[in-house]
Protein backbone atom coordinates (compact mmCIF):
# COMPACT_ATOMS: atom_id res chain seq x y z
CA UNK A 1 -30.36 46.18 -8.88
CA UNK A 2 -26.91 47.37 -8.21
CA UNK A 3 -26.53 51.56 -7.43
CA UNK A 4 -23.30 53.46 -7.32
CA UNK A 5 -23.27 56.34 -5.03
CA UNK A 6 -21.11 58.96 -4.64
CA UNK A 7 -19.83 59.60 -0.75
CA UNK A 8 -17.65 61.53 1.49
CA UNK A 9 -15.92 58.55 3.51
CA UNK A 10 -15.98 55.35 3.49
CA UNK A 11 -18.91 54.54 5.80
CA UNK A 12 -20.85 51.86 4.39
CA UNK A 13 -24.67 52.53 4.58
CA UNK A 14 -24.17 55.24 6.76
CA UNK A 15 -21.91 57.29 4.25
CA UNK A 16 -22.58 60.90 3.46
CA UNK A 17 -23.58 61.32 0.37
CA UNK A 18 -21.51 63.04 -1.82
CA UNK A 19 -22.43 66.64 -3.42
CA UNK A 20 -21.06 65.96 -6.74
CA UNK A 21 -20.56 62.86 -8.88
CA UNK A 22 -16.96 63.50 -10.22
CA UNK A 23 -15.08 64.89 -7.40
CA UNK A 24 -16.58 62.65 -4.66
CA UNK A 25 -13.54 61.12 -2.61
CA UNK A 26 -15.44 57.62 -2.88
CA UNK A 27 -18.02 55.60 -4.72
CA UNK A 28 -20.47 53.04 -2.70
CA UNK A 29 -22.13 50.63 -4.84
CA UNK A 30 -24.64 48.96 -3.20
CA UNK A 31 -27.03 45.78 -4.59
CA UNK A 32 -30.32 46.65 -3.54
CA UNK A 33 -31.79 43.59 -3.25
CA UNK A 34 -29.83 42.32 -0.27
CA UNK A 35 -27.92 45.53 0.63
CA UNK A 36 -24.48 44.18 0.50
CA UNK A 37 -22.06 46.63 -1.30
CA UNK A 38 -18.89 47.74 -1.73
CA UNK A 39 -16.89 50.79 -1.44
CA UNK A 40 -14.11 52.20 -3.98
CA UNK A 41 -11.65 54.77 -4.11
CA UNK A 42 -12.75 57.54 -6.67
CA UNK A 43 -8.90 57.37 -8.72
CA UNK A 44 -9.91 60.65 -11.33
CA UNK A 45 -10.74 63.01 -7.93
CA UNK A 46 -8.07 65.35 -9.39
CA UNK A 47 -9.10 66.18 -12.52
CA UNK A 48 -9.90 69.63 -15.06
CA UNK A 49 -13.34 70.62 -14.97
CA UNK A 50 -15.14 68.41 -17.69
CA UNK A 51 -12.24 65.87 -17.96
CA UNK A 52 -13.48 63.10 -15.36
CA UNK A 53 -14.16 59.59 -16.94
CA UNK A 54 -17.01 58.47 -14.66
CA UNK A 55 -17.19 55.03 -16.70
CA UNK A 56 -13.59 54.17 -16.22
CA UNK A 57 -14.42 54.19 -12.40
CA UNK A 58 -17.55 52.02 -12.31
CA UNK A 59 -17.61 50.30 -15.89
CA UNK A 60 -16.79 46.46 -14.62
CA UNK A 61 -19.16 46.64 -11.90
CA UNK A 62 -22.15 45.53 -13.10
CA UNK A 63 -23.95 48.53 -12.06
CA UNK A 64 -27.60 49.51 -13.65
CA UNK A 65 -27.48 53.24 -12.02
CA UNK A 66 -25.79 55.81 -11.01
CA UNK A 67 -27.45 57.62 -8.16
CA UNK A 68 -26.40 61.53 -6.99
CA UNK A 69 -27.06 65.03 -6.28
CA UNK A 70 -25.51 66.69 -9.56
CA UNK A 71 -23.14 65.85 -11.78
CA UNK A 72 -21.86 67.46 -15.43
CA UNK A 73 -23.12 67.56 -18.36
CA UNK A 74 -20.15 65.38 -20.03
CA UNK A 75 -20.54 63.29 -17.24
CA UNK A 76 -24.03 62.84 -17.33
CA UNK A 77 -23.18 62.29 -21.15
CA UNK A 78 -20.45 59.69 -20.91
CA UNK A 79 -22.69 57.54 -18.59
CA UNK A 80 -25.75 57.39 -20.71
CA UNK A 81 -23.49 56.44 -23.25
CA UNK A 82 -22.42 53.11 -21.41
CA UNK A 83 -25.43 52.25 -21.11
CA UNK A 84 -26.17 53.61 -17.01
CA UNK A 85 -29.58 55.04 -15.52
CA UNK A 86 -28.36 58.77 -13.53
CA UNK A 87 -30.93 59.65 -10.95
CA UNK A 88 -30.93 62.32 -8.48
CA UNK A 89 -31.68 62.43 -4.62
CA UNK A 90 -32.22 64.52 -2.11
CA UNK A 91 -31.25 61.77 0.47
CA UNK A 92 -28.15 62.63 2.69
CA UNK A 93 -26.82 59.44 3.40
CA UNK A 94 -27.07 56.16 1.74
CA UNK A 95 -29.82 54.53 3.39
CA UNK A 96 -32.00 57.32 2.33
CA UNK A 97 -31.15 56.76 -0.76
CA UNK A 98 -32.42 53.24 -0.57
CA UNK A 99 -35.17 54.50 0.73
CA UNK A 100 -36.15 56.63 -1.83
CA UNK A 101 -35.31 53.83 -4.12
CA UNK A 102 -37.96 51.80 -2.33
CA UNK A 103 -40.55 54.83 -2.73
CA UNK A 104 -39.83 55.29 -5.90
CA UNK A 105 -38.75 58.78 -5.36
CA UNK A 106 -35.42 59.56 -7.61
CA UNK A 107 -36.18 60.89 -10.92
CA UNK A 108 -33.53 60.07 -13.83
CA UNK A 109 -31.42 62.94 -14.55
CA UNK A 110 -31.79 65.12 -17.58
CA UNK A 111 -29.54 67.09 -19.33
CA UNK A 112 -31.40 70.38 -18.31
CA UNK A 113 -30.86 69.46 -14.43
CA UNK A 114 -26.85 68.57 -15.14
CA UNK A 115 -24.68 71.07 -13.49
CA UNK A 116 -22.98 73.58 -16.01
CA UNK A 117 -20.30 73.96 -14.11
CA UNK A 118 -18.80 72.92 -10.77
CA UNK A 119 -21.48 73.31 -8.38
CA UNK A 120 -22.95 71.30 -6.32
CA UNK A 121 -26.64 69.84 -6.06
CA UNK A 122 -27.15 70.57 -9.40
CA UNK A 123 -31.08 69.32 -9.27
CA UNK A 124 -33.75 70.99 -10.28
């Protein structure tokens, strides 16, 4: 399975994990299966509130989830829409997150747990 994670820096496992899907600085997407992965600059980290395109960022990257603390509504929207998984975690860095992966801990996201407006961890 291949994740995308939003993060603070570009610290490979040990990256913070991001508060907040469309304004995160980077995305790590990692393949769970062997851990390898691969960090990208988030290019729509200046955008309106409601205008990010969170599928123009990850869409040729064969990933089957999107894994955060909160994100939009519209985002949340857009993403379903292409066809990705959103789950939410509580995990601070990304090796919890594959931990809680493991445990099968994260919970897909919901439109009543999307943020209405820019907060941050938007879960329930």
């Amino acid at each position: 399975m291949k994740i995308c994670i939003p993060v603070e820096e570009n610290n490979g496992l040990d990256s913070v994990v991001y508060g907040h899907f469309g304004s995160a600085p980077y995305f790590i997407i990692v393949n769970t299966e062997n851990e390898s992965f691969e960090t990208i600059d988030n290019s729509e980290l200046e955008h309106e509130h409601g205008a990010c395109n969170p599928v123009s960022q990850i869409n040729n990257k064969d990933i089957d989830a999107v894994v955060c603390f909160g994100m939009g509504r519209r985002a949340l929207q857009k993403l379903k829409d292409a066809g990705f998984k959103v789950l939410i975690t509580k995990a601070e860095i990304v090796k919890g997150v594959l931990e809680e992966l493991k445990k099968g801990k994260l919970k897909e996201m919901t439109d009543d747990v999307a943020c209405g407006g820019r907060k941050h961890n938007c879960e329930e």
